[in-house]
C-alpha atoms as a PDB file:
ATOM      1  CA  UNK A   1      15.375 -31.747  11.172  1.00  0.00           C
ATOM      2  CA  UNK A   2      15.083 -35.335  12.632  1.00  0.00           C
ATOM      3  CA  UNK A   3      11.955 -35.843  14.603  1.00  0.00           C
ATOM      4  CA  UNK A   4      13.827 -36.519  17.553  1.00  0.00           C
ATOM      5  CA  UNK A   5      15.582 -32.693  17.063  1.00  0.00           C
ATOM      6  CA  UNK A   6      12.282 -32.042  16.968  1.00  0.00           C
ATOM      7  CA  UNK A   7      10.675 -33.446  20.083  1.00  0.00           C
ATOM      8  CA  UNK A   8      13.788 -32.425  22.407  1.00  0.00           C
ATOM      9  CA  UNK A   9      12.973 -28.192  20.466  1.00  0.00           C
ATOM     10  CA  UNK A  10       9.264 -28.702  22.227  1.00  0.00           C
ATOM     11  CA  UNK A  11       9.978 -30.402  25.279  1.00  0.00           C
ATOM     12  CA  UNK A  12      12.901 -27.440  25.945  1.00  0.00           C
ATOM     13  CA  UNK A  13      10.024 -24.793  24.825  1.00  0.00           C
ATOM     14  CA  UNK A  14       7.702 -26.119  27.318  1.00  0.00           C
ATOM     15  CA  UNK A  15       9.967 -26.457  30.224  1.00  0.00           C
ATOM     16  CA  UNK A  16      11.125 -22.804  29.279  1.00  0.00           C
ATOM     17  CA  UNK A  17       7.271 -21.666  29.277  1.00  0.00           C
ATOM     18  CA  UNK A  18       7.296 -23.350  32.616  1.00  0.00           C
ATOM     19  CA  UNK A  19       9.746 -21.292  33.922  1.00  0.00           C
ATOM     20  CA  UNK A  20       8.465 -18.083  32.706  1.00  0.00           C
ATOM     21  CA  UNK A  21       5.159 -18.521  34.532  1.00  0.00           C
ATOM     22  CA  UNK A  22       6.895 -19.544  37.557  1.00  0.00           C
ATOM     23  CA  UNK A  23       9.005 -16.177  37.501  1.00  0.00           C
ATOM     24  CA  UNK A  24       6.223 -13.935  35.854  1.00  0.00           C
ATOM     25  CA  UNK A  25       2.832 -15.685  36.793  1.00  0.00           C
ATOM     26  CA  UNK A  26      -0.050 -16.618  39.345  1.00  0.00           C
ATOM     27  CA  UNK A  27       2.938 -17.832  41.230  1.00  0.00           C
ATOM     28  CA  UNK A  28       5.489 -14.906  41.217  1.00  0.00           C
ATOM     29  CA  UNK A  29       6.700 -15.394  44.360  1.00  0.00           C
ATOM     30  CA  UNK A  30       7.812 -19.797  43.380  1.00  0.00           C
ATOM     31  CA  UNK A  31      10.171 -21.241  45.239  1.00  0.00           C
ATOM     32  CA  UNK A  32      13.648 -21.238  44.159  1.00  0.00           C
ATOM     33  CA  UNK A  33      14.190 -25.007  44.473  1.00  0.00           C
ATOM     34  CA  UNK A  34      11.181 -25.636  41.909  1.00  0.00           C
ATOM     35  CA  UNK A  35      13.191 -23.034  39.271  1.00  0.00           C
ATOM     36  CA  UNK A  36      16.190 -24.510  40.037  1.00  0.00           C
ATOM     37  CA  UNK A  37      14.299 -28.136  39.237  1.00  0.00           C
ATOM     38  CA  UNK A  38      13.668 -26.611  36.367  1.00  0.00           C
ATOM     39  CA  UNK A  39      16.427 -25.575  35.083  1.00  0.00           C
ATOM     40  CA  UNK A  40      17.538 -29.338  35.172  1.00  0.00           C
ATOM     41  CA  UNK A  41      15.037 -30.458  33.714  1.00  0.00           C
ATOM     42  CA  UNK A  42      16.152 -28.341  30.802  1.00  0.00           C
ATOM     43  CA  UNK A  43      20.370 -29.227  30.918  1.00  0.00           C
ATOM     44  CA  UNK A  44      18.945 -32.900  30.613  1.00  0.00           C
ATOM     45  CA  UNK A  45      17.037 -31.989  27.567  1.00  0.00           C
ATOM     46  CA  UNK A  46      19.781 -29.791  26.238  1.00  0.00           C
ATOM     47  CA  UNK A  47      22.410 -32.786  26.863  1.00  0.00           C
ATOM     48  CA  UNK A  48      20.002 -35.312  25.267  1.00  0.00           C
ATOM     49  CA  UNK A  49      20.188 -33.058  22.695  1.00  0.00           C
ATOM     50  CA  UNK A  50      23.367 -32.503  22.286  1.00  0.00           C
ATOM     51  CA  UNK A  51      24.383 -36.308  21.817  1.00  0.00           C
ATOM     52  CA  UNK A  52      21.947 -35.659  18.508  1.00  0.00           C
ATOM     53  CA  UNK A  53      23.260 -32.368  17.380  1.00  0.00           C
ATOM     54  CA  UNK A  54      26.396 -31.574  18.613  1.00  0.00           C
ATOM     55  CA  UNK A  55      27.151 -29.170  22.041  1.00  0.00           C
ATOM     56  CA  UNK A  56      27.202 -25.732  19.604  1.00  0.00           C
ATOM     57  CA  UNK A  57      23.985 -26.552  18.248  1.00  0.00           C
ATOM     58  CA  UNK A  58      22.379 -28.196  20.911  1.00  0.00           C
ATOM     59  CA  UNK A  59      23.353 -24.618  23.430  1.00  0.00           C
ATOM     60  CA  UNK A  60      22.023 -22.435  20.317  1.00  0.00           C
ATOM     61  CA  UNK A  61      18.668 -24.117  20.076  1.00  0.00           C
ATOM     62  CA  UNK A  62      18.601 -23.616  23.713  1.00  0.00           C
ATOM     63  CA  UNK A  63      19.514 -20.442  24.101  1.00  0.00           C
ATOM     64  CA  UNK A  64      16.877 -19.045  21.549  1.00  0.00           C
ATOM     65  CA  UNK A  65      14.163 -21.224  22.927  1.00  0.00           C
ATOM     66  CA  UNK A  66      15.003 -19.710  26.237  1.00  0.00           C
ATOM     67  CA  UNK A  67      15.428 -16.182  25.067  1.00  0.00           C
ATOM     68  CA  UNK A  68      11.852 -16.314  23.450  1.00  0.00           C
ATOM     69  CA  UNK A  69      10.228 -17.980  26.222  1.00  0.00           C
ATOM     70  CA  UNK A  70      11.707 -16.663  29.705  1.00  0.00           C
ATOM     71  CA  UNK A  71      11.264 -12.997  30.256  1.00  0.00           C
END
């Protein structure tokens, strides 16, 4: 995996962390413009991505990343 694969696979785990804890942490009750920031924040990674590793790829690595993080 290319170490830009792999920089885009931790900056898309940390913005999915992100989200978690603003759904399920201190701050339960975030607003829904900063999730919706967010989730951005995380198509913009996912596109970057996807110029790297194609649009299946790119929405699978997503997709788990997301499923493993955001609960």
């Amino acid at each position: 995996m290319s170490s830009e694969v792999s920089q885009l696979r931790q900056e898309i785990e940390l913005v999915c962390q992100s989200i978690n804890l603003a759904l399920n942490g201190y701050s339960i009750a975030a607003q829904h413009r900063i999730i919706a920031h967010k989730h951005k924040i995380l198509d913009r990674y996912c596109e970057k991505l996807t110029r790297t590793v194609g649009e299946q790829k790119a929405a699978e690595i997503t997709c788990e990343l997301y499923m493993q993080h955001v609960k």
